[in-house]
N, C-alpha and C. Protein backbone atom coordinates (compact mmCIF):
# COMPACT_ATOMS: atom_id res chain seq x y z
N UNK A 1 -62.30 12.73 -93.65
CA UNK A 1 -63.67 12.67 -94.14
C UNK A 1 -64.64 12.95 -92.99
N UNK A 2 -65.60 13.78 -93.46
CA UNK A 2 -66.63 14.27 -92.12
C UNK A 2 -67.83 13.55 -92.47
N UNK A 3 -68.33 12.72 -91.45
CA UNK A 3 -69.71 12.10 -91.65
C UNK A 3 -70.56 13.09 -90.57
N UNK A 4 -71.93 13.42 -91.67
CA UNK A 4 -72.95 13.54 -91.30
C UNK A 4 -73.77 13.11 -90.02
N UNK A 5 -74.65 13.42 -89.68
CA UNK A 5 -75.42 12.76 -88.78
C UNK A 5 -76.29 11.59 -89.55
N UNK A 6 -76.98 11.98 -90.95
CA UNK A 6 -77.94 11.64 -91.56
C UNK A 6 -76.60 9.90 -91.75
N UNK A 7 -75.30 10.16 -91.90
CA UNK A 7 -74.48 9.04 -92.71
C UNK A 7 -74.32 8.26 -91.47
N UNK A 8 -73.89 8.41 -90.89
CA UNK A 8 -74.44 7.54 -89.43
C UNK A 8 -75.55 6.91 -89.27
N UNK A 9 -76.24 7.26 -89.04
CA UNK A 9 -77.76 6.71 -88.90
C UNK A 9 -78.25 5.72 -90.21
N UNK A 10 -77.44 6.00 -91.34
CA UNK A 10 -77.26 5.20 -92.51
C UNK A 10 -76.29 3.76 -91.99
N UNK A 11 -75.21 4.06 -92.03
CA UNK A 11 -74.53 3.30 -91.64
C UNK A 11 -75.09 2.36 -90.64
N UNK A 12 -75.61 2.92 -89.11
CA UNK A 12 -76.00 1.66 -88.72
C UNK A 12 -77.36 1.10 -88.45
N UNK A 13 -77.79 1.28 -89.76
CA UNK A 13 -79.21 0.97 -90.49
C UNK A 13 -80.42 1.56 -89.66
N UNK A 14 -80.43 2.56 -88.88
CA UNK A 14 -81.35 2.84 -87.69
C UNK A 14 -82.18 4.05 -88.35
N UNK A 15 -83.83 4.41 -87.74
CA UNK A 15 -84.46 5.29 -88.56
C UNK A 15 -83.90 6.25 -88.04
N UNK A 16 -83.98 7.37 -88.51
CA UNK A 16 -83.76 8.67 -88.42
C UNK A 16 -84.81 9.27 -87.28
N UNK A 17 -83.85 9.74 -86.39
CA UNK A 17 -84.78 10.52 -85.09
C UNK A 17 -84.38 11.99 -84.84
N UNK A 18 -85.52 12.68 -84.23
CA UNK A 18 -85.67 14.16 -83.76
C UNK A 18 -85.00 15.24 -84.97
N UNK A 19 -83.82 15.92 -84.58
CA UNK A 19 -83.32 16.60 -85.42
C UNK A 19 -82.45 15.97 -86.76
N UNK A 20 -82.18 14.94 -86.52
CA UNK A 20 -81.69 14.03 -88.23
C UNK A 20 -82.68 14.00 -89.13
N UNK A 21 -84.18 14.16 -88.74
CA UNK A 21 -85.69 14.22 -90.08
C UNK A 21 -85.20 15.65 -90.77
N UNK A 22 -85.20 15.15 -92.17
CA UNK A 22 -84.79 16.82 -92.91
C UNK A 22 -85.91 17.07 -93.61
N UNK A 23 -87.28 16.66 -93.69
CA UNK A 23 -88.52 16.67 -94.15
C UNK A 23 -88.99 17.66 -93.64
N UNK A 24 -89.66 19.33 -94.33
CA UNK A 24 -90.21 19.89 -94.21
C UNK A 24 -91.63 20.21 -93.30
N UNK A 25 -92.04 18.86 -93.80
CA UNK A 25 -93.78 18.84 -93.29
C UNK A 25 -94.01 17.27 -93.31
N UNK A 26 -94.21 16.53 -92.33
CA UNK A 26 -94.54 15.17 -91.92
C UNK A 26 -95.96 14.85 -91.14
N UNK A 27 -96.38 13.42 -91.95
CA UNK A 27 -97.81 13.01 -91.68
C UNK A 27 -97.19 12.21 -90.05
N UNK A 28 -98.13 12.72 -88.89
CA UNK A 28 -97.73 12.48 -87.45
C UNK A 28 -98.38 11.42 -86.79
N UNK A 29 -97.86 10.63 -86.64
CA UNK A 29 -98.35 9.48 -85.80
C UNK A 29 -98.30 9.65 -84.44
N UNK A 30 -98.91 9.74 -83.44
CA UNK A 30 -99.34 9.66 -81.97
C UNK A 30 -98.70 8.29 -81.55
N UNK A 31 -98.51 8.40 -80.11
CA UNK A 31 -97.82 7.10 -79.45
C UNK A 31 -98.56 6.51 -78.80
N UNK A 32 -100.25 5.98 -79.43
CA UNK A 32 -101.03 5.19 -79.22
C UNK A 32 -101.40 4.60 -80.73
N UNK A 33 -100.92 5.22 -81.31
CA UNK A 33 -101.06 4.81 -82.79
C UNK A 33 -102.58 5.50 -83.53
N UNK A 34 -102.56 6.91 -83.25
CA UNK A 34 -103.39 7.96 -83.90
C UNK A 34 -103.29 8.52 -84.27
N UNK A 35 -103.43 9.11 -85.41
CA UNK A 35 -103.09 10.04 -86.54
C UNK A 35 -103.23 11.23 -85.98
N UNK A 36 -102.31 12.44 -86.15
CA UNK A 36 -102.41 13.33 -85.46
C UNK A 36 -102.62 14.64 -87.05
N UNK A 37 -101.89 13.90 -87.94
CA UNK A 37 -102.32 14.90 -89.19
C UNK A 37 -101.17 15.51 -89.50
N UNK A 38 -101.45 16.37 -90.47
CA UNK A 38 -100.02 16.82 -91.18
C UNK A 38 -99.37 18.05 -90.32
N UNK A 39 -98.11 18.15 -90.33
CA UNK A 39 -97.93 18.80 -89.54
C UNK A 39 -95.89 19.58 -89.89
N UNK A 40 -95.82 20.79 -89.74
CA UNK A 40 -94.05 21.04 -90.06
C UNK A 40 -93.27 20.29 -89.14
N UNK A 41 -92.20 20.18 -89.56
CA UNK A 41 -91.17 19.12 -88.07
C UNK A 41 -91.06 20.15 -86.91
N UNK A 42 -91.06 21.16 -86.45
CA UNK A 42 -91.02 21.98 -85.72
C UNK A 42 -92.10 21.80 -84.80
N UNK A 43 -92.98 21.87 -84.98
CA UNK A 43 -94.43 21.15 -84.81
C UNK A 43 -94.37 19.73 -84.29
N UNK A 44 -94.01 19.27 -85.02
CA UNK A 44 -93.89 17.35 -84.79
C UNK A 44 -93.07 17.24 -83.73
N UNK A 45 -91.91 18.03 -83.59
CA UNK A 45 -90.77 17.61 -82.64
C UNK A 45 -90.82 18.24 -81.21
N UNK A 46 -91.69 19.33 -81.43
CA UNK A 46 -92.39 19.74 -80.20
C UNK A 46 -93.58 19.12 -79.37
N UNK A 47 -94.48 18.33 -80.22
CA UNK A 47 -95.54 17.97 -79.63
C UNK A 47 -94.40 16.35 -79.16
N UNK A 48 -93.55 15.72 -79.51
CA UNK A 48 -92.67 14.32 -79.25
C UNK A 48 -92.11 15.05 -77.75
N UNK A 49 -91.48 16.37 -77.84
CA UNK A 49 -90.75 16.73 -76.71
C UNK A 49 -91.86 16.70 -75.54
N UNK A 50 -93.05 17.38 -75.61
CA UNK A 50 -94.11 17.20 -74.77
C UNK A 50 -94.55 16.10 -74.23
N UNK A 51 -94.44 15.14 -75.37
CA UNK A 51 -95.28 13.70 -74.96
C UNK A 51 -93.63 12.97 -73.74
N UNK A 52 -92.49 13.60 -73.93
CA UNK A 52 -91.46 12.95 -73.58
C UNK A 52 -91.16 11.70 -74.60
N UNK A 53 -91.06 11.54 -75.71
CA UNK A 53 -91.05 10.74 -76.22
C UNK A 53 -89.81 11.47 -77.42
N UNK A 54 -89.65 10.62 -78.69
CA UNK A 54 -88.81 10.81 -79.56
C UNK A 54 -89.94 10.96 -81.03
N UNK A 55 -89.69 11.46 -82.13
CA UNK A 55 -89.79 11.53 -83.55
C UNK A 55 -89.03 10.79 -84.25
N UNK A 56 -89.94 9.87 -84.94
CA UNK A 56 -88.89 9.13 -85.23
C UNK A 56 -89.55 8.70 -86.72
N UNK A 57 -88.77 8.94 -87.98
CA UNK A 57 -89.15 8.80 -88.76
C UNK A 57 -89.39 7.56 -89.29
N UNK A 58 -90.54 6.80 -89.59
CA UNK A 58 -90.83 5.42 -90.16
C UNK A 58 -90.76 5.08 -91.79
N UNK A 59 -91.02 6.12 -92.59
CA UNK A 59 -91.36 5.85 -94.05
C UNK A 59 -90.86 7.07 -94.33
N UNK A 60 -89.73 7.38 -95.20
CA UNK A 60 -89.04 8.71 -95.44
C UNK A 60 -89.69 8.59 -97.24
N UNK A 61 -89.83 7.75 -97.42
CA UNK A 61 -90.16 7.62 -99.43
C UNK A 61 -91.89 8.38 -99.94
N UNK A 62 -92.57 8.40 -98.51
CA UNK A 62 -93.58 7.96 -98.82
C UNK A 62 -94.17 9.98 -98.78
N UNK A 63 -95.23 10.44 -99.42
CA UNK A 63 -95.35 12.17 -99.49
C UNK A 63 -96.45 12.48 -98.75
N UNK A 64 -96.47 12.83 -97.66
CA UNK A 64 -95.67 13.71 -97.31
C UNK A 64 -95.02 12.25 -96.65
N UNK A 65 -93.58 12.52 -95.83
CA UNK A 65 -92.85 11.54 -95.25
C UNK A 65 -93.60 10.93 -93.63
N UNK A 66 -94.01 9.84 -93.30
CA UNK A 66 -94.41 9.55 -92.04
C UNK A 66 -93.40 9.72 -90.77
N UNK A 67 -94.07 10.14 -89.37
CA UNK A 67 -93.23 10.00 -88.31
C UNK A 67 -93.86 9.27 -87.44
N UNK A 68 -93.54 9.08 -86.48
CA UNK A 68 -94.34 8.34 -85.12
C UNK A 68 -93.76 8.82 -84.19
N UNK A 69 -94.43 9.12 -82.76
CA UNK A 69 -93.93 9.48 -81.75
C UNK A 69 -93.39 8.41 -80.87
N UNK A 70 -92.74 8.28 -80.59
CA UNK A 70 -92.39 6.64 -79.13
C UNK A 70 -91.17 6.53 -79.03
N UNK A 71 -91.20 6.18 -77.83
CA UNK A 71 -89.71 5.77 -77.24
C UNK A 71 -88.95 5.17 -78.04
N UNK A 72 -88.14 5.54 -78.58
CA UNK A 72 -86.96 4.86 -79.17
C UNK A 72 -85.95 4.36 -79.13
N UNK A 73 -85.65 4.18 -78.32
CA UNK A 73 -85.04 3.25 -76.89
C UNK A 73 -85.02 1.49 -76.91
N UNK A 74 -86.87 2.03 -76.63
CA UNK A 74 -87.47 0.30 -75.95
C UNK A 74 -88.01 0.40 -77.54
N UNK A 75 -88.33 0.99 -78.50
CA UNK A 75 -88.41 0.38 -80.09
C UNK A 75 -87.39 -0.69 -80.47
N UNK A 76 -85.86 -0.18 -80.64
CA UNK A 76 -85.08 -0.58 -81.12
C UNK A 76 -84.78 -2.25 -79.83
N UNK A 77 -84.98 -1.88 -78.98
CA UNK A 77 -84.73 -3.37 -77.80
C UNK A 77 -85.70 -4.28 -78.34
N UNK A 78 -87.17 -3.71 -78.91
CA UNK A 78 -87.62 -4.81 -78.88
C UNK A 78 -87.93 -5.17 -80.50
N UNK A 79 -86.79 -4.72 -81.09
CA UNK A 79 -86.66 -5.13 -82.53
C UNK A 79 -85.64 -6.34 -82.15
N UNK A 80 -84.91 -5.89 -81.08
CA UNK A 80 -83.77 -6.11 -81.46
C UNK A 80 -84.36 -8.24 -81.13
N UNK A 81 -84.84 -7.92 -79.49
CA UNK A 81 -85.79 -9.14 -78.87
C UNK A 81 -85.88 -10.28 -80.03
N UNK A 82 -86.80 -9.46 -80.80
CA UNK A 82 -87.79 -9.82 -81.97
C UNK A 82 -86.90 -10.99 -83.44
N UNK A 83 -85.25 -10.35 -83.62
CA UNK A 83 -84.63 -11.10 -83.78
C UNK A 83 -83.93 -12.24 -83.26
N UNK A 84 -83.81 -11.44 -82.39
CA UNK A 84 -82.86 -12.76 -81.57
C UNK A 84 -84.27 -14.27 -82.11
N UNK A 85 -85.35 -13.94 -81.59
CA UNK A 85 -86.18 -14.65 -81.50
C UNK A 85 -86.42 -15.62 -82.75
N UNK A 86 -86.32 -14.86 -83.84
CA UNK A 86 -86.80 -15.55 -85.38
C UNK A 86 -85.57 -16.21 -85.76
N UNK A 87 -84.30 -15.69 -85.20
CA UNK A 87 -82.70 -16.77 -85.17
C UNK A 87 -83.13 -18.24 -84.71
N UNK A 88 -83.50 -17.67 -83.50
CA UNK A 88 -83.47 -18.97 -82.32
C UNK A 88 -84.93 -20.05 -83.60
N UNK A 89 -85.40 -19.67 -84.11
CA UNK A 89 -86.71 -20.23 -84.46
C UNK A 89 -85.74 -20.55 -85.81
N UNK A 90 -85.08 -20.28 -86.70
CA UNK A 90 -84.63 -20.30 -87.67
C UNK A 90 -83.62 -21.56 -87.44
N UNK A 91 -82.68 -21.35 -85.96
CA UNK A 91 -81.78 -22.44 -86.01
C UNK A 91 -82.90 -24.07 -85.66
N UNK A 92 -84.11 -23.90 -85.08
CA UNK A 92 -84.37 -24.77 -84.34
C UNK A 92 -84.81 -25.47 -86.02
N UNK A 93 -85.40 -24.81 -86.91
CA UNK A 93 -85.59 -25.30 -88.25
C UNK A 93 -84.53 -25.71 -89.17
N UNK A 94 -83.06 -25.40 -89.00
CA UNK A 94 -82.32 -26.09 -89.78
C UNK A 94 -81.32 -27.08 -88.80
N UNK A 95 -81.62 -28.21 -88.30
CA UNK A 95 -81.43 -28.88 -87.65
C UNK A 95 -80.13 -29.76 -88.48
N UNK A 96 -79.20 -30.18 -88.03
CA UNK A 96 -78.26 -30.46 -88.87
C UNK A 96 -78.19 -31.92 -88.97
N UNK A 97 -77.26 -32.54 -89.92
CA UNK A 97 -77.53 -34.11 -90.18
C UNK A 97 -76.07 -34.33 -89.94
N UNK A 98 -76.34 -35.12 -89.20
CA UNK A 98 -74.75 -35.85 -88.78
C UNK A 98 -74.58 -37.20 -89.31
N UNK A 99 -73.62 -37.29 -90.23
CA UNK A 99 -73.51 -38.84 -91.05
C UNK A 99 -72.54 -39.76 -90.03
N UNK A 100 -73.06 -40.92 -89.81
CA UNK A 100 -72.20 -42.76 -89.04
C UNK A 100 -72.00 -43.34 -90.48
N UNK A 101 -70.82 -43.53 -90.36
CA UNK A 101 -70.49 -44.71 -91.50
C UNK A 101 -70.53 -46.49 -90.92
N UNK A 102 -71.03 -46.86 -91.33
CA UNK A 102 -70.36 -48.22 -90.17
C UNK A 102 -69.90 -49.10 -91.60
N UNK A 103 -69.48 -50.57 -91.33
CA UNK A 103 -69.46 -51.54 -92.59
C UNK A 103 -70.36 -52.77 -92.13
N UNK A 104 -70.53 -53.53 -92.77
CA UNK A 104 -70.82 -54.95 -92.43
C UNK A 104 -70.58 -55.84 -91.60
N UNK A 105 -69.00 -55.53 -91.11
CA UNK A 105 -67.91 -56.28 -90.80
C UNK A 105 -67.70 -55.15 -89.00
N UNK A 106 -68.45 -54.55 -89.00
CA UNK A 106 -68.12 -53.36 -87.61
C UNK A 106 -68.21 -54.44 -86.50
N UNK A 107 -67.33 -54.25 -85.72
CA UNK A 107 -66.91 -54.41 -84.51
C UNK A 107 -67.86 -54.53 -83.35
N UNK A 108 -68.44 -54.83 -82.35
CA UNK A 108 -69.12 -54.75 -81.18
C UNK A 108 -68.64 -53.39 -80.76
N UNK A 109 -67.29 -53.18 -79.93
CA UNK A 109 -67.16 -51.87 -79.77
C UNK A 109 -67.34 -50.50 -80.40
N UNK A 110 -67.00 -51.01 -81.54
CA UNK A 110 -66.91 -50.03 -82.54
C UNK A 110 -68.27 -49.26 -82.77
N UNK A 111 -69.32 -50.37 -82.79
CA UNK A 111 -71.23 -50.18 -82.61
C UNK A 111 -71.32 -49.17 -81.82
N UNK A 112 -71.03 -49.62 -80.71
CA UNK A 112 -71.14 -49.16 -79.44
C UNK A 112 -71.13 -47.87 -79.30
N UNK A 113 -69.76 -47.55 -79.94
CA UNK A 113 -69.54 -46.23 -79.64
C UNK A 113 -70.11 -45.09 -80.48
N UNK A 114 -70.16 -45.88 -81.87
CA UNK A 114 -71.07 -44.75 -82.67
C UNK A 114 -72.76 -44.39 -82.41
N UNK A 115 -73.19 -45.88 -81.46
CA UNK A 115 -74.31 -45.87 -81.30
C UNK A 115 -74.42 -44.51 -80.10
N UNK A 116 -73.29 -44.77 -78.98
CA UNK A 116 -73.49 -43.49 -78.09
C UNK A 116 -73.38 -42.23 -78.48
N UNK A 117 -72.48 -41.56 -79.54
CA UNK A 117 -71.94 -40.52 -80.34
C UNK A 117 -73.10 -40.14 -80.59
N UNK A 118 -73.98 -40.63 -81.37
CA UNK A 118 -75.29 -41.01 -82.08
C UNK A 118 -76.61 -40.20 -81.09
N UNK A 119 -76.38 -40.82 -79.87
CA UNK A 119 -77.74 -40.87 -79.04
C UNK A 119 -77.84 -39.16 -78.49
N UNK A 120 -76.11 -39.22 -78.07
CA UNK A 120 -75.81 -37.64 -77.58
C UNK A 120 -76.05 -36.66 -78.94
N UNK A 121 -76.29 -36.66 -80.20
CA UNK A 121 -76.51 -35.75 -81.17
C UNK A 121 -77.78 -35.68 -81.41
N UNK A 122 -78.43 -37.30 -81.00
CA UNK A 122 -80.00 -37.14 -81.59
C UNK A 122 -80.87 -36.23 -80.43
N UNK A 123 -80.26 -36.19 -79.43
CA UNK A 123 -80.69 -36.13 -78.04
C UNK A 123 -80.81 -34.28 -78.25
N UNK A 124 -80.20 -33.73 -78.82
CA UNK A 124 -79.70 -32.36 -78.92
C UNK A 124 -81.37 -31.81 -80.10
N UNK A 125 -81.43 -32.99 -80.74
CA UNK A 125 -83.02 -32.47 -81.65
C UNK A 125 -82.28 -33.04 -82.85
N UNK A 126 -80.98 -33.20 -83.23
CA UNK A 126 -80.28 -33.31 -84.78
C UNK A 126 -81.19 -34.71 -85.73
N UNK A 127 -80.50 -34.67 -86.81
CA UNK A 127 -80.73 -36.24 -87.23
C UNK A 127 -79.42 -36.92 -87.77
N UNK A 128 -79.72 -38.05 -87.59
CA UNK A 128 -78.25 -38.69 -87.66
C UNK A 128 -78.80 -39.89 -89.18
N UNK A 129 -77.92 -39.58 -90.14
CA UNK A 129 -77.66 -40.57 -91.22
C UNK A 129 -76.52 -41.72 -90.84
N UNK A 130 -77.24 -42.55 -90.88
CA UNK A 130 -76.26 -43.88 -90.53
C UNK A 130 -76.54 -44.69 -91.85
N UNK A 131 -75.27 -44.91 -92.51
CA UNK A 131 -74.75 -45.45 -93.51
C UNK A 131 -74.08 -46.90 -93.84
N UNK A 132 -74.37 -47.80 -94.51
CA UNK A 132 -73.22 -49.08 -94.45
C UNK A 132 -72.61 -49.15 -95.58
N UNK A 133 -71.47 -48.99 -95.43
CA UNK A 133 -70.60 -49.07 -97.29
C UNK A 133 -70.37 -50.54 -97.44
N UNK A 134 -70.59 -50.88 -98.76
CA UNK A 134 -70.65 -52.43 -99.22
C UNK A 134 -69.31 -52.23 -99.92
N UNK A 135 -68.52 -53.18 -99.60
CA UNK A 135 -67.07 -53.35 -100.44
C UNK A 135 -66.76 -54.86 -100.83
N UNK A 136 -66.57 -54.66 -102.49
CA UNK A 136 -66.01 -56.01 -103.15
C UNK A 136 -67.18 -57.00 -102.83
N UNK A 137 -66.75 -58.36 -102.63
CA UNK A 137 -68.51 -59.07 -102.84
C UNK A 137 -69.03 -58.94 -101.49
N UNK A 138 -69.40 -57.67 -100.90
CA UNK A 138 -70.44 -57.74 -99.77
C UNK A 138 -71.73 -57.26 -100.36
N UNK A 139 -71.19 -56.59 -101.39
CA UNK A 139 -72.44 -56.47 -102.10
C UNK A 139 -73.39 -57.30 -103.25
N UNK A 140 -73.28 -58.87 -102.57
CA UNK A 140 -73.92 -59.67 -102.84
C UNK A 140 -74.30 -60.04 -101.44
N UNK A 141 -74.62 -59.51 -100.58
CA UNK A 141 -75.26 -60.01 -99.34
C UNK A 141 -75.64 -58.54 -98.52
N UNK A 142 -76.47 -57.83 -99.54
CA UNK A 142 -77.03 -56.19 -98.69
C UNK A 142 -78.10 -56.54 -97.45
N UNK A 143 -78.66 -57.94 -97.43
CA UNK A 143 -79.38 -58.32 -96.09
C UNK A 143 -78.82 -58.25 -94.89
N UNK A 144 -77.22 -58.27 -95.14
CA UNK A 144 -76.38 -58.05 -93.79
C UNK A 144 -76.22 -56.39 -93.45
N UNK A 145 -75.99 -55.99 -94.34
CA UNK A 145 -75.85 -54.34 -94.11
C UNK A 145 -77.06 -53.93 -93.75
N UNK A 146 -78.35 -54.43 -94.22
CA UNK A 146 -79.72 -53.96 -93.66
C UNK A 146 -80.04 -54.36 -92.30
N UNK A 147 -79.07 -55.71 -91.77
CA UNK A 147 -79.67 -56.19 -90.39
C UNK A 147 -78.51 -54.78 -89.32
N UNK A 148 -76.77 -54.59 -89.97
CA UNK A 148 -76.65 -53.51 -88.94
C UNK A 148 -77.56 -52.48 -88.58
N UNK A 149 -78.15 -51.97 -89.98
CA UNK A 149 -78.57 -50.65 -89.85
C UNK A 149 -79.90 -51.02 -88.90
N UNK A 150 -80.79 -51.74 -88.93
CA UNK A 150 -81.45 -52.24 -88.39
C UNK A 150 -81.48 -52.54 -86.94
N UNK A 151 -80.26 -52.80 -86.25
CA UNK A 151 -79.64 -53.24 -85.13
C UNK A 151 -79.40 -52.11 -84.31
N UNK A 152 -78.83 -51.04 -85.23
CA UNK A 152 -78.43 -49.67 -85.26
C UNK A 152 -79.98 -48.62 -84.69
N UNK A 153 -80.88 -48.96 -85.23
CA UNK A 153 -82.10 -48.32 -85.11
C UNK A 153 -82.71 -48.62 -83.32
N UNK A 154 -82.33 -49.95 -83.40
CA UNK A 154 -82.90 -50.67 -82.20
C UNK A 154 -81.80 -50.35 -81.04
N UNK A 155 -80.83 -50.12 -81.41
CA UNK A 155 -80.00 -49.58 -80.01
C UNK A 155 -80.50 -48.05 -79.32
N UNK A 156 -81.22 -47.37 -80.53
CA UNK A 156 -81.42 -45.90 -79.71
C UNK A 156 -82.86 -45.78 -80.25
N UNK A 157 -83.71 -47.21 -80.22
CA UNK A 157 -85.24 -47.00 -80.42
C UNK A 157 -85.87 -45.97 -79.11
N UNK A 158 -85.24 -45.68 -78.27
CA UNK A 158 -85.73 -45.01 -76.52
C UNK A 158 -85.86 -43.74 -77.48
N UNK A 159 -84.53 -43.17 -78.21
CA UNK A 159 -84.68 -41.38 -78.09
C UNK A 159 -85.10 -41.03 -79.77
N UNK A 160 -84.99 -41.89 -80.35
CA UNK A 160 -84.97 -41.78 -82.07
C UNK A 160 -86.02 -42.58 -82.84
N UNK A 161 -86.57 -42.47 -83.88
CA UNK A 161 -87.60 -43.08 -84.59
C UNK A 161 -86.49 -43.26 -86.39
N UNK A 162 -87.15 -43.60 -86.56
CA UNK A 162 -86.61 -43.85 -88.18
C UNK A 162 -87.65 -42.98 -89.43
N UNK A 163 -86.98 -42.12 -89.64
CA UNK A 163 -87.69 -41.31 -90.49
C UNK A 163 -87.59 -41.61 -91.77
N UNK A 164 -86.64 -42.54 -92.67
CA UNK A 164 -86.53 -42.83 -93.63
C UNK A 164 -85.63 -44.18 -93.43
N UNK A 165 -86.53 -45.19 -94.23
CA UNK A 165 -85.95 -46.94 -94.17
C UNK A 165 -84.91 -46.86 -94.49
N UNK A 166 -84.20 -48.09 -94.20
CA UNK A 166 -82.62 -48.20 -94.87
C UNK A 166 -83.18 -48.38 -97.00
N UNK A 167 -82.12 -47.81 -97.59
CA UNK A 167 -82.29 -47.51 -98.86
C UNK A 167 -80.83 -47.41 -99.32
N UNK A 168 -80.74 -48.80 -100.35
CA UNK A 168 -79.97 -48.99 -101.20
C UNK A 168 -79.42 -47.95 -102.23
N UNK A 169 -78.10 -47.14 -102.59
CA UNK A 169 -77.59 -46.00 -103.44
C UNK A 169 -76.29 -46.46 -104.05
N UNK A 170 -76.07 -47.31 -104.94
CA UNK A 170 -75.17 -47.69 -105.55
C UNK A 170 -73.97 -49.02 -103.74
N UNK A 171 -73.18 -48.53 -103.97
CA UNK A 171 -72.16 -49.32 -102.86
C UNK A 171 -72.62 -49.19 -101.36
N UNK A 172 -73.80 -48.25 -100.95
CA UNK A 172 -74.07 -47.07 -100.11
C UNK A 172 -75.44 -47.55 -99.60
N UNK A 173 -75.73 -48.47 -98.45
CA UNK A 173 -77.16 -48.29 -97.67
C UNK A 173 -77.69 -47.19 -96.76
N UNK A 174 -78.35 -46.79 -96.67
CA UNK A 174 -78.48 -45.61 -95.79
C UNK A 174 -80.01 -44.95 -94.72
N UNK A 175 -80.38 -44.87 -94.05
CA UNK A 175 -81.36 -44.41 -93.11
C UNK A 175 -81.19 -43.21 -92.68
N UNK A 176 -82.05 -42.27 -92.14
CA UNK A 176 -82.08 -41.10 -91.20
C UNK A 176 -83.14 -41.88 -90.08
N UNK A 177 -82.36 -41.27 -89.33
CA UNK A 177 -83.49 -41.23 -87.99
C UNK A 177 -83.09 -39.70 -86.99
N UNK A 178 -84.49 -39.46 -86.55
CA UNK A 178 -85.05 -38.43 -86.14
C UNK A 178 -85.57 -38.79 -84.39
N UNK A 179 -84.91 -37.66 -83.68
CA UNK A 179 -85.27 -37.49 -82.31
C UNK A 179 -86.94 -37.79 -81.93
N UNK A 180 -87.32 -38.39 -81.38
CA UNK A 180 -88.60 -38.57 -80.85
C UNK A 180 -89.42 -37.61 -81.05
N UNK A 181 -90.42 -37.47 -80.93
CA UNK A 181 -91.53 -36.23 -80.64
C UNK A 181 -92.27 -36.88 -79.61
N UNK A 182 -91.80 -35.44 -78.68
CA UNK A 182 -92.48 -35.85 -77.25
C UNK A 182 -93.83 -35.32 -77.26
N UNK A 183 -94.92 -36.64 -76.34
CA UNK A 183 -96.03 -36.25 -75.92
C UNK A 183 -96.62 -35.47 -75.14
């Protein structure tokens, strides 16, 4: 199978430059961003070779089809920049929730360690759901599961705030707390 130039440039989603434009006659954009007017590609791709620059087609749908003159090079780098960027902004917005189970009945050590697990995730920006499961008749005494979670809050009051109270869900008490916001 023989691919095209035009199927390439398809493939890896990139506009169409210099000799890949199969458009007759194209509206010309200048590489200050000035309309230069309508013009044949012969024309267009000569005045791009002059400027040292590239043709590079922006809007192929549109009649006559648009081009722009500019480096196409440092275009595509700083598209590329431009993502990386809205990722990095995208991950910092879905911040992930890390669930602690503890019980009623948890251990000193046992605290301890989820409380540190805890501090190193909140510390990262995350939020951490810390949970107390009520089993058989502890759930006639949810004031105890509210004083861990409670206890729980106050071990990493330095890096974390409580973004949502402890809250009763069938067998299931539960809180989020959220990394500080620094001043």
């Amino acid at each position: 199978m023989i691919l095209e130039v035009s199927d390439i440039a398809q493939k890896e989603k990139d506009l169409f430059i210099n000799e890949q434009i199969r458009a007759k006659e194209v509206m010309v954009i200048g590489p200050n961003g000035e309309q230069l007017g309508l013009k044949p590609i012969k024309d267009a791709l000569t005045l791009a070779s002059y400027a040292g620059f590239d043709l590079v087609l922006m809007n192929a749908k549109a009649v006559p089809a648009v081009c722009k003159i500019m480096d196409y090079n440092k275009f595509k780098y700083e598209n590329k920049k431009k993502q990386k960027e809205n990722m990095k902004r995208q991950r910092e917005n879905n911040l992930e929730l890390k669930e602690y189970r503890l019980s009623v009945t948890i251990d000193i050590h046992d605290f301890d360690t989820r409380v540190k697990n805890a501090s190193k995730y909140l510390e990262k920006g995350h939020k951490v759901k810390v949970t107390v499961r009520f089993k058989g008749r502890e759930l006639a005494h949810i004031g105890l599961g509210k004083d861990v979670l409670l206890r729980f809050a106050n071990a990493v009051e330095s890096i974390a705030e409580i973004e949502m109270q402890p809250k009763l869900e069938g067998r299931f008490m539960s809180m989020i707390l959220t990394k500080k916001k620094e001043k």
